[in-house]
PDB file of N, CA and C in Angstrom:
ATOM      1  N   UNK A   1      35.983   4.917  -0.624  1.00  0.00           N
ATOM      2  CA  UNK A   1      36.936   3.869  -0.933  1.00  0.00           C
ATOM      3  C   UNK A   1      37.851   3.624   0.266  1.00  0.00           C
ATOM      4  N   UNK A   2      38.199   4.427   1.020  1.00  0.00           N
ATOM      5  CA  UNK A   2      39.224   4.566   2.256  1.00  0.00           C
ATOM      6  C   UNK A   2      38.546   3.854   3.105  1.00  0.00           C
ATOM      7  N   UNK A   3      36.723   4.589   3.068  1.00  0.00           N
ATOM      8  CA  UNK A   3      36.060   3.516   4.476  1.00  0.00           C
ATOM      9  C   UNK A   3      35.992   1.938   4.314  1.00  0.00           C
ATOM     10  N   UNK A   4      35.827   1.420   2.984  1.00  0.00           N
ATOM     11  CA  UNK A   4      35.415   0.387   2.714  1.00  0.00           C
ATOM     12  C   UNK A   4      37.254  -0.774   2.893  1.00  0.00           C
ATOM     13  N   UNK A   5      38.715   0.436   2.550  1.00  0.00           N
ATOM     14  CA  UNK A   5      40.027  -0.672   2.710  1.00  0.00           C
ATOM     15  C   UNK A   5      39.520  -0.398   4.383  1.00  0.00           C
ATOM     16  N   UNK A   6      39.202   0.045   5.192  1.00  0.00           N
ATOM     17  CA  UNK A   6      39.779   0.582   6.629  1.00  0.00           C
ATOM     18  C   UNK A   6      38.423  -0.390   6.855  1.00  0.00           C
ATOM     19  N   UNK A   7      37.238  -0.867   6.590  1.00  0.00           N
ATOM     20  CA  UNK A   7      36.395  -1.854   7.263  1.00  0.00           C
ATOM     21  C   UNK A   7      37.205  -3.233   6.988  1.00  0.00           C
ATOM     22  N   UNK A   8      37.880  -3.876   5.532  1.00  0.00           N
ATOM     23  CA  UNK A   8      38.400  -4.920   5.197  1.00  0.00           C
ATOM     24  C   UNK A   8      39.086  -5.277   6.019  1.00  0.00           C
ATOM     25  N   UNK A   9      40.131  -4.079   6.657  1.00  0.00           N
ATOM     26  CA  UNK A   9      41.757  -4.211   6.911  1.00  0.00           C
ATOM     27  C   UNK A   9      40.860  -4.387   8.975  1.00  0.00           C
ATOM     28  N   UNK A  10      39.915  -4.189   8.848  1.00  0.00           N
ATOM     29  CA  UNK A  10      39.589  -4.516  10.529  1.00  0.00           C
ATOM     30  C   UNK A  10      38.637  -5.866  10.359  1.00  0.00           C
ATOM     31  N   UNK A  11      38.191  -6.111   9.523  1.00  0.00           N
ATOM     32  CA  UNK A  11      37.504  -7.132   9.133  1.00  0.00           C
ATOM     33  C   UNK A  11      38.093  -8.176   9.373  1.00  0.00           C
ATOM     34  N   UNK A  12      38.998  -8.491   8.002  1.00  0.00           N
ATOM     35  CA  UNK A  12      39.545  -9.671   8.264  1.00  0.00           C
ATOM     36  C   UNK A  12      40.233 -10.403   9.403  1.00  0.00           C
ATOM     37  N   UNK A  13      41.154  -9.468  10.267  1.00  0.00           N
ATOM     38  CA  UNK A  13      41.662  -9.954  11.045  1.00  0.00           C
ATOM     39  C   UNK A  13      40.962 -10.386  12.766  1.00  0.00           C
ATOM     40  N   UNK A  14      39.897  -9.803  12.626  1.00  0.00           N
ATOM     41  CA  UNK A  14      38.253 -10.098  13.475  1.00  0.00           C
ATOM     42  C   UNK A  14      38.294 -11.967  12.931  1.00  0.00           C
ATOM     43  N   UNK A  15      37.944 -11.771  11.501  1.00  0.00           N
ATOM     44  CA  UNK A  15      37.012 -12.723  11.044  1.00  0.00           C
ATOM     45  C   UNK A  15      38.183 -14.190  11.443  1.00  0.00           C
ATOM     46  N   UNK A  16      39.499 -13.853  11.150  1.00  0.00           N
ATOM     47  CA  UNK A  16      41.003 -15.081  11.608  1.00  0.00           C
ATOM     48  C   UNK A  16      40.706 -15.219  12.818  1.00  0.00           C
ATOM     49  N   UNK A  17      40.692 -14.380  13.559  1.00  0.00           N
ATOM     50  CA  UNK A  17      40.679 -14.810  15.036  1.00  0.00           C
ATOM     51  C   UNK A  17      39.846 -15.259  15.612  1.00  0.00           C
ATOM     52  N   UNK A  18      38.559 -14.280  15.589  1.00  0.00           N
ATOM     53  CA  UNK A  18      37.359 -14.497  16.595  1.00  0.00           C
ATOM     54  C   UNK A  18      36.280 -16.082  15.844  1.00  0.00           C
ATOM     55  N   UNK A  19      36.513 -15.656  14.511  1.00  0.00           N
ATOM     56  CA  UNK A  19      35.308 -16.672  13.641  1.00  0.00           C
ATOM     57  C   UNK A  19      34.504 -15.783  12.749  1.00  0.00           C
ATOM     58  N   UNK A  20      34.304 -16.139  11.359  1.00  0.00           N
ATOM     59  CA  UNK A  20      33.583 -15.078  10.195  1.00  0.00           C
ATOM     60  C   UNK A  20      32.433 -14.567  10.822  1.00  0.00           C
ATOM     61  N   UNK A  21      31.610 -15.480  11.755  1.00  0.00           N
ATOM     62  CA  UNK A  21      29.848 -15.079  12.692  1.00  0.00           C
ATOM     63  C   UNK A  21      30.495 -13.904  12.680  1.00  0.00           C
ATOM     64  N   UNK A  22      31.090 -13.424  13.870  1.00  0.00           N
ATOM     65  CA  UNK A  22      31.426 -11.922  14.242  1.00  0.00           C
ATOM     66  C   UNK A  22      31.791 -10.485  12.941  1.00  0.00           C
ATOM     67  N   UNK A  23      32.107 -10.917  11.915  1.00  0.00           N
ATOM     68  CA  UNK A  23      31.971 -10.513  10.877  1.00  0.00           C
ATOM     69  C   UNK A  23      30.567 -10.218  10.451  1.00  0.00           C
ATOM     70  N   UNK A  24      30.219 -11.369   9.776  1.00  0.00           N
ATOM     71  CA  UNK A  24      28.942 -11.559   8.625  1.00  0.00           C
ATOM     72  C   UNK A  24      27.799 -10.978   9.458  1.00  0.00           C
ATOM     73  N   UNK A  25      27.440 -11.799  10.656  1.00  0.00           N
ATOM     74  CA  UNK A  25      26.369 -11.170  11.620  1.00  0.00           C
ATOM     75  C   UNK A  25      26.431  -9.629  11.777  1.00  0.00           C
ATOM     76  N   UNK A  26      27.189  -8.777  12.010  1.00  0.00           N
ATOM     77  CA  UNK A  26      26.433  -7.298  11.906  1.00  0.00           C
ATOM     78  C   UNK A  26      26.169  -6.869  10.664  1.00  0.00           C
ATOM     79  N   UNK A  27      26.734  -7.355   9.381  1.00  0.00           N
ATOM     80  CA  UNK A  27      26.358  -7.390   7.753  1.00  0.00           C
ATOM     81  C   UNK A  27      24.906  -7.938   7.396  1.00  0.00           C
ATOM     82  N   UNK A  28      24.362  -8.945   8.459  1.00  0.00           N
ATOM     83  CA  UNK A  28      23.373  -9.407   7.624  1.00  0.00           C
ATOM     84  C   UNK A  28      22.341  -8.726   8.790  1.00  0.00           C
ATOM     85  N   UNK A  29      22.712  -8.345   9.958  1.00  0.00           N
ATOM     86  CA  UNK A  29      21.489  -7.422  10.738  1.00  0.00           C
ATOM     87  C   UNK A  29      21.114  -6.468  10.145  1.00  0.00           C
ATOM     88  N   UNK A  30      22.186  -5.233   9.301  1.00  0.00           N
ATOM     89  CA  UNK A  30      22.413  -4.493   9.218  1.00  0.00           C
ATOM     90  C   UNK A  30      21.674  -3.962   7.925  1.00  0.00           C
ATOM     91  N   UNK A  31      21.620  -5.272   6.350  1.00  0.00           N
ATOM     92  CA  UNK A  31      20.502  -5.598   5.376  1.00  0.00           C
ATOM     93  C   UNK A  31      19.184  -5.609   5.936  1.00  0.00           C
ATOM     94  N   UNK A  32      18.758  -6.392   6.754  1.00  0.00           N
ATOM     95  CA  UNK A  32      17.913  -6.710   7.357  1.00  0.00           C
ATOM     96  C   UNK A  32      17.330  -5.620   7.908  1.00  0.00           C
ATOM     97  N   UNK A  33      17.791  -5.333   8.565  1.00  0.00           N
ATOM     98  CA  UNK A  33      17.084  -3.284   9.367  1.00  0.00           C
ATOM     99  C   UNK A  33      16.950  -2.761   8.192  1.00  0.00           C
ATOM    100  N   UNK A  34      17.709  -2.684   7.316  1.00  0.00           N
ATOM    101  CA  UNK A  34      17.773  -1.360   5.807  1.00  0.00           C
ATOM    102  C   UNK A  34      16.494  -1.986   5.131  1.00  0.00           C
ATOM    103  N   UNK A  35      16.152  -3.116   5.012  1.00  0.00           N
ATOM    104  CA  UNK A  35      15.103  -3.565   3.943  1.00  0.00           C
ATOM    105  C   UNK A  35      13.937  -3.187   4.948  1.00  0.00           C
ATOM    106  N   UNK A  36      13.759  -3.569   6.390  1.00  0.00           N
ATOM    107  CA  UNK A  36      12.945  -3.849   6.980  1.00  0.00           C
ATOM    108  C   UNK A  36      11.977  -1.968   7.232  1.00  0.00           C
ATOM    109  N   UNK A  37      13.230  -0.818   7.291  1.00  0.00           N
ATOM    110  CA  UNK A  37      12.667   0.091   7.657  1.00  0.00           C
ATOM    111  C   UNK A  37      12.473   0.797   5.874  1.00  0.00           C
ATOM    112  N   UNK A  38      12.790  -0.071   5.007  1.00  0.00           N
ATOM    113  CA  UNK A  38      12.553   0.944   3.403  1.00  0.00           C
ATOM    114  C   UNK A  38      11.668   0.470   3.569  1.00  0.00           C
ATOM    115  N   UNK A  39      10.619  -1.140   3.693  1.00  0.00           N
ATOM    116  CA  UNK A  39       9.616  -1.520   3.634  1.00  0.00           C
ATOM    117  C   UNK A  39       8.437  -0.587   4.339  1.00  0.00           C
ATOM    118  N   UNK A  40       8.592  -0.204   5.366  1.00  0.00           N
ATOM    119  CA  UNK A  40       8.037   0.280   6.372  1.00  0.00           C
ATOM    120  C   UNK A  40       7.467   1.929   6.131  1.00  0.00           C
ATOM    121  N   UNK A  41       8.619   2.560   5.301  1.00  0.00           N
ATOM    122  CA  UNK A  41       8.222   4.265   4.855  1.00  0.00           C
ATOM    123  C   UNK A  41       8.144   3.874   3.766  1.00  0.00           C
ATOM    124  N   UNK A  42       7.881   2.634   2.611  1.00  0.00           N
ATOM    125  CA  UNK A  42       7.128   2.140   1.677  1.00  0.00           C
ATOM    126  C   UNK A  42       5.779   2.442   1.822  1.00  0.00           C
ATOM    127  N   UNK A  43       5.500   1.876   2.893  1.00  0.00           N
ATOM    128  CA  UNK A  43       4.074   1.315   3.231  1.00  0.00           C
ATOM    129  C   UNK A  43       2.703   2.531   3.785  1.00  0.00           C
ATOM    130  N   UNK A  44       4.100   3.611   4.552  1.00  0.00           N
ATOM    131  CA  UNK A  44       3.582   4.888   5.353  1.00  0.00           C
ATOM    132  C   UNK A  44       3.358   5.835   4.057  1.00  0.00           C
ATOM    133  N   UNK A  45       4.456   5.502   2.815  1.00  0.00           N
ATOM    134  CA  UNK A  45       3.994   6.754   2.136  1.00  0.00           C
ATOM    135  C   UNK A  45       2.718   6.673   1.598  1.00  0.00           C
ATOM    136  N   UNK A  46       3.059   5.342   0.736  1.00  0.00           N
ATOM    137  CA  UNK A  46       1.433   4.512  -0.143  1.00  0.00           C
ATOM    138  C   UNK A  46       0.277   5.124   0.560  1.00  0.00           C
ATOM    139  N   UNK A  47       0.444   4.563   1.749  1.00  0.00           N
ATOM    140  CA  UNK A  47      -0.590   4.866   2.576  1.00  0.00           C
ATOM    141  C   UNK A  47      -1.019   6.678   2.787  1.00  0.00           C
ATOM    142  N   UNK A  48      -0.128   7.136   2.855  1.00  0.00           N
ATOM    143  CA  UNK A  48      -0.801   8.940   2.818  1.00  0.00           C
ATOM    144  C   UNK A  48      -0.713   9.880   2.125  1.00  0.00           C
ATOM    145  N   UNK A  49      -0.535   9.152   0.241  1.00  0.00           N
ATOM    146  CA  UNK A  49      -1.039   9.349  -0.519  1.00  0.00           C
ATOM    147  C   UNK A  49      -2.356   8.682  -1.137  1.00  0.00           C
ATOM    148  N   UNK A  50      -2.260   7.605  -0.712  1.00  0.00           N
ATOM    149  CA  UNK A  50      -3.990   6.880  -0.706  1.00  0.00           C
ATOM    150  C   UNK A  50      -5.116   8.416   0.202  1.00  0.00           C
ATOM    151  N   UNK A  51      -4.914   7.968   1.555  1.00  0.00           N
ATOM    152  CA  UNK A  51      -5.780   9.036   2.209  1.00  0.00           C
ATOM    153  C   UNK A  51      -5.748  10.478   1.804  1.00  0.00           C
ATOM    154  N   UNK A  52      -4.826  10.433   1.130  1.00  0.00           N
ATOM    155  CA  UNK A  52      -4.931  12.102   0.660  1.00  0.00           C
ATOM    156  C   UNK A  52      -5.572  12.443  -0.918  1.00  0.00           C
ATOM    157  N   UNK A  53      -5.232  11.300  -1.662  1.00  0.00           N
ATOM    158  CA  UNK A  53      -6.389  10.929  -2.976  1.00  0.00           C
ATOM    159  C   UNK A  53      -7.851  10.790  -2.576  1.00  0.00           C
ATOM    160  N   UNK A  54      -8.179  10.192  -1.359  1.00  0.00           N
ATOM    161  CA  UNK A  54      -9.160   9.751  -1.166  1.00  0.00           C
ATOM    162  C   UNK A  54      -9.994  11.049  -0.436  1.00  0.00           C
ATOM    163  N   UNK A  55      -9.212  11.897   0.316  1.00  0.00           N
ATOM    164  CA  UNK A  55     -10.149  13.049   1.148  1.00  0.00           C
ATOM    165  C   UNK A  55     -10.335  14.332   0.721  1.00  0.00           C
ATOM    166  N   UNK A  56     -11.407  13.888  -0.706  1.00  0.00           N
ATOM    167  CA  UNK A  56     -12.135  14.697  -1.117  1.00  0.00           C
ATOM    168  C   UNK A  56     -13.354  14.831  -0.544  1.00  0.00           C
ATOM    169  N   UNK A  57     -13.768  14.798   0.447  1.00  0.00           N
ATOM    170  CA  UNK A  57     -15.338  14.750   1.247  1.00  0.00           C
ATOM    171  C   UNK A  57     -16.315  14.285  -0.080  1.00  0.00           C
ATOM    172  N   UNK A  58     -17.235  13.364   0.717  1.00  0.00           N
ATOM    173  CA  UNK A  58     -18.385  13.131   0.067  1.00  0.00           C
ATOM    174  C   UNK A  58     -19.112  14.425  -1.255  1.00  0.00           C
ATOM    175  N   UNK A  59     -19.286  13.541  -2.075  1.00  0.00           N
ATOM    176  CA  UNK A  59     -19.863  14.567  -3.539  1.00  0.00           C
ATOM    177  C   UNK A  59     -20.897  14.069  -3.610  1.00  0.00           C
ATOM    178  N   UNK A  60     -22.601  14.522  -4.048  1.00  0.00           N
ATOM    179  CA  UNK A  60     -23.763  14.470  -4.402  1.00  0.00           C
ATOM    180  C   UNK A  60     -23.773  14.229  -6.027  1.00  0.00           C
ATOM    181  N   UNK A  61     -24.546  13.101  -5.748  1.00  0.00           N
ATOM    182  CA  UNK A  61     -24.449  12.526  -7.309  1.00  0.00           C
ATOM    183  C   UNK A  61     -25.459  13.595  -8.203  1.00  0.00           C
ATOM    184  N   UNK A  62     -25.065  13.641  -9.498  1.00  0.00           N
ATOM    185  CA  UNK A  62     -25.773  14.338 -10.119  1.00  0.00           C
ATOM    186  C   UNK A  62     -27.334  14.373 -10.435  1.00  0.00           C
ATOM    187  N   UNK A  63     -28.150  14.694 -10.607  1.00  0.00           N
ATOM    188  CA  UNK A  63     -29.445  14.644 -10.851  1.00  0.00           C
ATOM    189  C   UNK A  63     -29.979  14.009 -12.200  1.00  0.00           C
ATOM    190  N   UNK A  64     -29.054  14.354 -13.114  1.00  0.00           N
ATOM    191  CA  UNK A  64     -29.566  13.829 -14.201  1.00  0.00           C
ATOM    192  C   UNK A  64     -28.725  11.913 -14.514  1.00  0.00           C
ATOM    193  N   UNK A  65     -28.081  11.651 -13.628  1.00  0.00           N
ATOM    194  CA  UNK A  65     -27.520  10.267 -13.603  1.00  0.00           C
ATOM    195  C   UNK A  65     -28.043   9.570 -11.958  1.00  0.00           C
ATOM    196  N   UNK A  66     -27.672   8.112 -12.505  1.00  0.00           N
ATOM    197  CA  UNK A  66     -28.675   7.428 -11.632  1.00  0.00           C
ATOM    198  C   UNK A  66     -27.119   6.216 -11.265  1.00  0.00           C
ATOM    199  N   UNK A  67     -26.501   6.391 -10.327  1.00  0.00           N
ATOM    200  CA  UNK A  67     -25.365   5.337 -10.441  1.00  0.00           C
ATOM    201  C   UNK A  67     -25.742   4.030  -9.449  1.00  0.00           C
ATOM    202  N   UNK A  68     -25.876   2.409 -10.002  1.00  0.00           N
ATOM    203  CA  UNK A  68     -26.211   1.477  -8.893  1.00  0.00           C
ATOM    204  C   UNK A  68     -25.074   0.836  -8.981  1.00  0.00           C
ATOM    205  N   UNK A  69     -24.823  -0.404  -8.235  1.00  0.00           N
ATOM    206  CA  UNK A  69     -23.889  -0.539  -7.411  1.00  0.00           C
ATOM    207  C   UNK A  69     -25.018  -2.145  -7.642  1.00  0.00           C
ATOM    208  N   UNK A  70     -24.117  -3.112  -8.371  1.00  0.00           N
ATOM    209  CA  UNK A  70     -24.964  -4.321  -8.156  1.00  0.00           C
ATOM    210  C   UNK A  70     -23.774  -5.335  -7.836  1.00  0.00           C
ATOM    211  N   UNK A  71     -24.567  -6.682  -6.836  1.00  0.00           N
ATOM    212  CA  UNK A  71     -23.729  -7.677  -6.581  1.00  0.00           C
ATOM    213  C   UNK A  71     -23.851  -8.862  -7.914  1.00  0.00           C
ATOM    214  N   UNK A  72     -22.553  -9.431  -7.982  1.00  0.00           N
ATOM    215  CA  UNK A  72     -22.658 -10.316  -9.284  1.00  0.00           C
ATOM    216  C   UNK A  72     -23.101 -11.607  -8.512  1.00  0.00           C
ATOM    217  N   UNK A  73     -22.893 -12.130  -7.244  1.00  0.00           N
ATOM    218  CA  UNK A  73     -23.041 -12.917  -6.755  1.00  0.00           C
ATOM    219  C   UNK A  73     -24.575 -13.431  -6.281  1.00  0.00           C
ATOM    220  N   UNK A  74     -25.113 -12.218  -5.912  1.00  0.00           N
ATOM    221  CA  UNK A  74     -26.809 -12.705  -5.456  1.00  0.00           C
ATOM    222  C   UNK A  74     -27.670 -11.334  -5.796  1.00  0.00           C
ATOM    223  N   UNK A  75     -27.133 -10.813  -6.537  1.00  0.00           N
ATOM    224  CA  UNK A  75     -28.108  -9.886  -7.487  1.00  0.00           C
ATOM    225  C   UNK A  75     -29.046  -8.233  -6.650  1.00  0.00           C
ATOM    226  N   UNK A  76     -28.141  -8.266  -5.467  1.00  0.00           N
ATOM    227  CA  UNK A  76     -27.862  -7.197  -4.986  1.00  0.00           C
ATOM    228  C   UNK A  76     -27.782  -5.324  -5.106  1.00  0.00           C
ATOM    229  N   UNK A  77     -28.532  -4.898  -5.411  1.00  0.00           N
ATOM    230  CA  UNK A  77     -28.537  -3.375  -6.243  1.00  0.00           C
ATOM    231  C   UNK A  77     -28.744  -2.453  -5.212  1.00  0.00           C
ATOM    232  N   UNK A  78     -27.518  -1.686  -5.007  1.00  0.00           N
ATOM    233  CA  UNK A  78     -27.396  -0.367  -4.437  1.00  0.00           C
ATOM    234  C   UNK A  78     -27.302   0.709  -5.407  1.00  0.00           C
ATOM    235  N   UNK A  79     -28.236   2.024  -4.615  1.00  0.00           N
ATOM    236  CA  UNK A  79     -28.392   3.585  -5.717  1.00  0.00           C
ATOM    237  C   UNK A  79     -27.617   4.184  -4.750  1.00  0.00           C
ATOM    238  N   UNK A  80     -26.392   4.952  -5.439  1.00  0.00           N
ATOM    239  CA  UNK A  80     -26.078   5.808  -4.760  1.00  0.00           C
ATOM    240  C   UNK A  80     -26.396   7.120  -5.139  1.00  0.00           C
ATOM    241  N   UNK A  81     -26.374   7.832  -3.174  1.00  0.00           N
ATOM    242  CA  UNK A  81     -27.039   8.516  -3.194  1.00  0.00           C
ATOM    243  C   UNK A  81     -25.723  10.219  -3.393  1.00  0.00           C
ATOM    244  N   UNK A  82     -24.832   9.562  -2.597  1.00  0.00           N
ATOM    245  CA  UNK A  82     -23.843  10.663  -2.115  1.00  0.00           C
ATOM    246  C   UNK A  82     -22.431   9.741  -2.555  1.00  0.00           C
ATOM    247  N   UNK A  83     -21.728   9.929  -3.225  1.00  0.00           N
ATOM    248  CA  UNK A  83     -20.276   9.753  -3.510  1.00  0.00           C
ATOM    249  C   UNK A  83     -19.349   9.947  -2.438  1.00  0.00           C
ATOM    250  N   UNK A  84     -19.513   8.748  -1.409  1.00  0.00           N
ATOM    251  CA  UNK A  84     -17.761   8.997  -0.340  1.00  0.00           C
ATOM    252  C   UNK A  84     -16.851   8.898  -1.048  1.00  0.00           C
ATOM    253  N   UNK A  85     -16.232   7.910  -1.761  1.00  0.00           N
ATOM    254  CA  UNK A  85     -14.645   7.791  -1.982  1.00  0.00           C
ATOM    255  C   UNK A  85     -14.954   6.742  -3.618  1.00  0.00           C
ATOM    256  N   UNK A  86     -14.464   6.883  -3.990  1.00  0.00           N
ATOM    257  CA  UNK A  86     -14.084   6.252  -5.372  1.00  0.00           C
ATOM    258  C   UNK A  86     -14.277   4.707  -5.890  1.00  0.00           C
ATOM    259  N   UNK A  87     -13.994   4.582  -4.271  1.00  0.00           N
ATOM    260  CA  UNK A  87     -14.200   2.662  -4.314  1.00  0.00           C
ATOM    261  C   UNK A  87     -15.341   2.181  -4.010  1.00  0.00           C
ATOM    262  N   UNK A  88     -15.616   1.060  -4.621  1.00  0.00           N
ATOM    263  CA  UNK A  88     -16.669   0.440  -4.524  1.00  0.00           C
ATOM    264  C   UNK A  88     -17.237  -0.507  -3.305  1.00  0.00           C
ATOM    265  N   UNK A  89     -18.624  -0.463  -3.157  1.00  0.00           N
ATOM    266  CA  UNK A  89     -19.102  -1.106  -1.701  1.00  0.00           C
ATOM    267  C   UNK A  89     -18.959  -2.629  -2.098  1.00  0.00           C
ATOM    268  N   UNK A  90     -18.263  -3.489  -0.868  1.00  0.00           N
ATOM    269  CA  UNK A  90     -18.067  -5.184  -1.093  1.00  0.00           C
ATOM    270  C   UNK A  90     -19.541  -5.647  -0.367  1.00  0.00           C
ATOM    271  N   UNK A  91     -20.167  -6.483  -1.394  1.00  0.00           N
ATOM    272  CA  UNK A  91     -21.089  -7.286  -0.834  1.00  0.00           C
ATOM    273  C   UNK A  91     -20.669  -8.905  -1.030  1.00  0.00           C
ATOM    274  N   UNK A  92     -21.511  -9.846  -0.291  1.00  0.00           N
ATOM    275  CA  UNK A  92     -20.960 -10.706  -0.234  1.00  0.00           C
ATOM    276  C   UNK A  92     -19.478 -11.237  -0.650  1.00  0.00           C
ATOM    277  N   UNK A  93     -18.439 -10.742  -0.214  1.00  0.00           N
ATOM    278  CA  UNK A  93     -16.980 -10.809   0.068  1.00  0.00           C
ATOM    279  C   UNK A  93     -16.451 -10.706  -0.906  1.00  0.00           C
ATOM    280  N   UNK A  94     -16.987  -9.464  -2.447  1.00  0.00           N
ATOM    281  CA  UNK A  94     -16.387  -9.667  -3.305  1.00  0.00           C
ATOM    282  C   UNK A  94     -17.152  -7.934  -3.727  1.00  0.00           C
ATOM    283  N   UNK A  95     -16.242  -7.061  -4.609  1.00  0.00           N
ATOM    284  CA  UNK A  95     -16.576  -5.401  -4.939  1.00  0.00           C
ATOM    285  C   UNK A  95     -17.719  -5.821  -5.956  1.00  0.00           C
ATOM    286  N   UNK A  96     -18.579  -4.898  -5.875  1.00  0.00           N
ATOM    287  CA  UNK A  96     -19.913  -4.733  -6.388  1.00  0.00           C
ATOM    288  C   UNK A  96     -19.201  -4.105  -7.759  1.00  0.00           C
ATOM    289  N   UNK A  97     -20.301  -4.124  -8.863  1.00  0.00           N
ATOM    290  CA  UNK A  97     -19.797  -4.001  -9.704  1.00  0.00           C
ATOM    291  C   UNK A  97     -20.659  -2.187  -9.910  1.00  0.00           C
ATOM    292  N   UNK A  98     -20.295  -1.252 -10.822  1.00  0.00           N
ATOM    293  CA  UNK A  98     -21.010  -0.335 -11.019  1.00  0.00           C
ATOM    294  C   UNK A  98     -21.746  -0.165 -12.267  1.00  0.00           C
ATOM    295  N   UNK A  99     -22.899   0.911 -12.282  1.00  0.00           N
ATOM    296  CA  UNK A  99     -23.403   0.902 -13.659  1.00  0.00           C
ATOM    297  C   UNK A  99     -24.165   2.006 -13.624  1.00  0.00           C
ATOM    298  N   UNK A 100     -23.697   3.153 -14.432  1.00  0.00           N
ATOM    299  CA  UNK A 100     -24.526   4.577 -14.405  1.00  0.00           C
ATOM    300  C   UNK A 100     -25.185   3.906 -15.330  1.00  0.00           C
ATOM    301  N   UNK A 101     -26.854   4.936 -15.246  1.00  0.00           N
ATOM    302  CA  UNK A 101     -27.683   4.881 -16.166  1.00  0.00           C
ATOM    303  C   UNK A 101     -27.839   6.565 -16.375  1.00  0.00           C
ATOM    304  N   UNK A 102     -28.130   6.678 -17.245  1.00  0.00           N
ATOM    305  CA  UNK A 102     -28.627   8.711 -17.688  1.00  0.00           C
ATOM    306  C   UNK A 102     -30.042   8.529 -17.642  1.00  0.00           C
ATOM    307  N   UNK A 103     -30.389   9.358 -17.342  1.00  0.00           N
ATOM    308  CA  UNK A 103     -32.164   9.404 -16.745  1.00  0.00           C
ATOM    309  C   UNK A 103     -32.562  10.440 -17.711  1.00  0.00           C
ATOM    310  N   UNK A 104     -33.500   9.793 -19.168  1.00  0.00           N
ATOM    311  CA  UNK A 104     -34.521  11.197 -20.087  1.00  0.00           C
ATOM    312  C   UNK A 104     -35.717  11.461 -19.136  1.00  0.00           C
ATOM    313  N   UNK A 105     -35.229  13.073 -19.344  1.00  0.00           N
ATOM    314  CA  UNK A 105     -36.638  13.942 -18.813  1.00  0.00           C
ATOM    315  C   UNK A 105     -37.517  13.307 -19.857  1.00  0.00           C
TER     316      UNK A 105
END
């Protein structure tokens, strides 16, 4: 509360003399940096908890399931063989859709 009378009480008499710019301008740089760098370790955390969800090394699909990987667009069918990561392969500029089948002995 003390910092905020002791910024007013230097404030205002800046803002009479010199012009409010000299005021407002280090207030609105100052938003501006704060949003710009929360955005930023937003983006870093997302991001290395993604890669760290994601680096489970490749898994071998099971034997008794058969998982393909088809395009809705031009009828496209991938078998996978080995499980990299969770997400799905984009064919023609759009995620393939998935579809286990169970395989009877």
């Amino acid at each position: 509360m003390i910092r905020l009378a002791a910024v007013i009480a230097i404030a205002v008499p800046v803002g009479v003399v010199f012009g409010w710019r000299w005021v407002f301008a280090p207030l609105f740089g100052w938003a501006i940096y704060t949003w710009a760098t929360s955005s930023l370790r937003a983006m870093v955390t997302d991001g290395r908890a993604l890669t760290a969800a994601q680096d489970t090394g490749p898994t071998p699909v099971l034997a008794d399931e058969r998982i393909v990987y088809w395009c809705e667009e031009c009828g496209t069918e991938v078998v996978l063989v080995v499980r990299g990561s969770g997400t799905p392969p984009r064919h023609c500029g759009t995620k393939m859709h998935e579809r286990a089948e169970l395989l009877s002995n």
